[in-house]
C-alpha atoms as a PDB file:
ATOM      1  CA  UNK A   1     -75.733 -17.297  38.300  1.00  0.00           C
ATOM      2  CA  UNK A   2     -78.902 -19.175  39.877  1.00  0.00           C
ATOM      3  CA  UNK A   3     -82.111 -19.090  38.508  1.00  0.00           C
ATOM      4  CA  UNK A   4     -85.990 -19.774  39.611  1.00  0.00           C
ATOM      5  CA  UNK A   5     -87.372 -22.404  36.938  1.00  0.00           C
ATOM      6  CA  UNK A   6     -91.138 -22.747  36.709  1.00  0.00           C
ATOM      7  CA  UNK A   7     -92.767 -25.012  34.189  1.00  0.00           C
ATOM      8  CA  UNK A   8     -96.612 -26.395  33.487  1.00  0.00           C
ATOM      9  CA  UNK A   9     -97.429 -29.363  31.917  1.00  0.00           C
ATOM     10  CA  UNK A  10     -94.558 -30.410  29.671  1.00  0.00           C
ATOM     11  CA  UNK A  11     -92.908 -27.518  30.633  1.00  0.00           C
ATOM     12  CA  UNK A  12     -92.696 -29.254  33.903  1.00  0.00           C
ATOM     13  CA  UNK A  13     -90.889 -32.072  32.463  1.00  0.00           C
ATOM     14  CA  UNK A  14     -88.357 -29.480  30.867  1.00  0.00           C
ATOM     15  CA  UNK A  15     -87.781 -27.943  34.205  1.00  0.00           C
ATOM     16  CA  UNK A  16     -86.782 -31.009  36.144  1.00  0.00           C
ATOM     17  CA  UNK A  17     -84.918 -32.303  33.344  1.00  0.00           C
ATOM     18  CA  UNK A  18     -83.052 -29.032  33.638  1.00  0.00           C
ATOM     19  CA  UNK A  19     -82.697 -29.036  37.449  1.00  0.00           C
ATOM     20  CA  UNK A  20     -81.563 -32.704  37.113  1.00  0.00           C
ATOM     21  CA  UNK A  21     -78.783 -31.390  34.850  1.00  0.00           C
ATOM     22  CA  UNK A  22     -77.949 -27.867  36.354  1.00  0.00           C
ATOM     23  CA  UNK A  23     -78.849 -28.745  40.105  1.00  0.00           C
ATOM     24  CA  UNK A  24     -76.143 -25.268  40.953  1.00  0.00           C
ATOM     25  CA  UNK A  25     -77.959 -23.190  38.518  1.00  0.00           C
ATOM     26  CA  UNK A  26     -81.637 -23.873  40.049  1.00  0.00           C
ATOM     27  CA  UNK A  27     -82.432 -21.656  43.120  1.00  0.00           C
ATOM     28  CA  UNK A  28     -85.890 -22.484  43.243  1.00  0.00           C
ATOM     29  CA  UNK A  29     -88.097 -24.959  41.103  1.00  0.00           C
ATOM     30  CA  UNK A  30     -91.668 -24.915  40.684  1.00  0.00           C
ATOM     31  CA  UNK A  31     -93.867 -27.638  38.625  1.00  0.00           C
ATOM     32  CA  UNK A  32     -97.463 -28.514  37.973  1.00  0.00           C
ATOM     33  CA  UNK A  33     -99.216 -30.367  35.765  1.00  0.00           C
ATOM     34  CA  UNK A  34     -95.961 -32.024  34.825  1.00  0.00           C
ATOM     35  CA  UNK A  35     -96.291 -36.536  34.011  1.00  0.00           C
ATOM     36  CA  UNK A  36     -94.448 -37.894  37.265  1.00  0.00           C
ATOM     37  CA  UNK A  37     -93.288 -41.188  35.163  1.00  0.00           C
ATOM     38  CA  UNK A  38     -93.256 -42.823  31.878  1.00  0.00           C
ATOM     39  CA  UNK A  39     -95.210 -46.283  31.361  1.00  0.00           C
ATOM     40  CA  UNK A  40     -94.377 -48.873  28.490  1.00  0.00           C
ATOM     41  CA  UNK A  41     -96.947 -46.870  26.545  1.00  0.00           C
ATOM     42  CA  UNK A  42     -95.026 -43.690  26.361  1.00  0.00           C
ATOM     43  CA  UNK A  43     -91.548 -45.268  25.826  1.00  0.00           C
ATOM     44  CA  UNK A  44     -93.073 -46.572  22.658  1.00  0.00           C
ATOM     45  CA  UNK A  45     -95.002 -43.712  21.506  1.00  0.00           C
ATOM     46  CA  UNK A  46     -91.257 -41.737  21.833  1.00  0.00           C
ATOM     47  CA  UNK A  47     -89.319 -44.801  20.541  1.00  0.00           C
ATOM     48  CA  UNK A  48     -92.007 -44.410  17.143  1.00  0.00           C
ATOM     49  CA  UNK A  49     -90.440 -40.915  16.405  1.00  0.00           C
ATOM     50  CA  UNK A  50     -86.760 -41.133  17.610  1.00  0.00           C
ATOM     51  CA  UNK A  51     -85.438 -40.631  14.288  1.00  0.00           C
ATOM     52  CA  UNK A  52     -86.531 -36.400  13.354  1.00  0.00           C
ATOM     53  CA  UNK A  53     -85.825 -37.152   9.368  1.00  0.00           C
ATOM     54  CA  UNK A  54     -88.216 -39.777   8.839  1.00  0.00           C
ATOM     55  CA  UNK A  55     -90.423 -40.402  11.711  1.00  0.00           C
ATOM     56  CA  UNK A  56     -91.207 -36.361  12.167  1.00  0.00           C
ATOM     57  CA  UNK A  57     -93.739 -34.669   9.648  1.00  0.00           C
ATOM     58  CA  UNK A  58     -92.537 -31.709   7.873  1.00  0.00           C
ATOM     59  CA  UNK A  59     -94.800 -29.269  10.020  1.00  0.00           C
ATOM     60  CA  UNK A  60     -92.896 -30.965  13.245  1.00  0.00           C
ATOM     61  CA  UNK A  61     -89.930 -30.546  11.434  1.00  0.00           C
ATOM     62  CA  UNK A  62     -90.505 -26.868  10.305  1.00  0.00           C
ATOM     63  CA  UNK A  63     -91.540 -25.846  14.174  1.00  0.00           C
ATOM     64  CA  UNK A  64     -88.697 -27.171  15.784  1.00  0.00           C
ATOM     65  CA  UNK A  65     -85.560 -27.041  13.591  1.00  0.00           C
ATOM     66  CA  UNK A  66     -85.679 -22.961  13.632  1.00  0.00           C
ATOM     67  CA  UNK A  67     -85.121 -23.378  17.471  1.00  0.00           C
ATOM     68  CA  UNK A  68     -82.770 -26.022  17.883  1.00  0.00           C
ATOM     69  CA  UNK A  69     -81.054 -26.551  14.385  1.00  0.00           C
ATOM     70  CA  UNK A  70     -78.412 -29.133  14.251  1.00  0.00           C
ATOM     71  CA  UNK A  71     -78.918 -29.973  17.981  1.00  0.00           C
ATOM     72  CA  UNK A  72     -82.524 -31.129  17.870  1.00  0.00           C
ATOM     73  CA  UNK A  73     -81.558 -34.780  16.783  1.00  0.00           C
ATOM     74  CA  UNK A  74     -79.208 -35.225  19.166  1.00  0.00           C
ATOM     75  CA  UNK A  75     -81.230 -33.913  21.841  1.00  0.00           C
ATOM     76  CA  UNK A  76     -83.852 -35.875  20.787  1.00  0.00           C
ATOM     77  CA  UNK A  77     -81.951 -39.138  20.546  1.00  0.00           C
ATOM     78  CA  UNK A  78     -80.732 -38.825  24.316  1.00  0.00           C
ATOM     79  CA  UNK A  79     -84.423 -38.368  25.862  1.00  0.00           C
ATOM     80  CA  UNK A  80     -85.260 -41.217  28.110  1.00  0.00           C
END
């Protein structure tokens, strides 16, 4: 089954990530407002927070654990 993606801002980043990795499930993409790159300065702000249980406050934590449970650190550790 295909799909039409369509993302905004960071959802644009999630939508060509997910292209990238399903290019048969993606019909049709559709971005805006999405970064194009990532400088030095945003390969260290991510590097800063790589690790979820120490580097993430408990509010992050709280917010995005419900959603991706055990997969969040892993998911998290393969970005960039």
């Amino acid at each position: 089954e295909k799909f039409n993606v369509v993302g905004w801002s960071d959802g644009a980043i999630a939508a060509v990530l997910l292209a990238a990795k399903y290019p048969e499930r993606v019909e049709k993409l559709i971005i805006f407002g999405g970064n194009a790159y990532f400088d030095k300065d945003d390969v260290e702000a991510f590097e800063s927070t790589r690790d979820v249980s120490t580097q993430w406050s408990k509010r992050m934590l709280e917010t995005h654990l419900p959603v991706y449970g055990d997969d969040l650190q892993p998911m998290w550790s393969s970005a960039i």
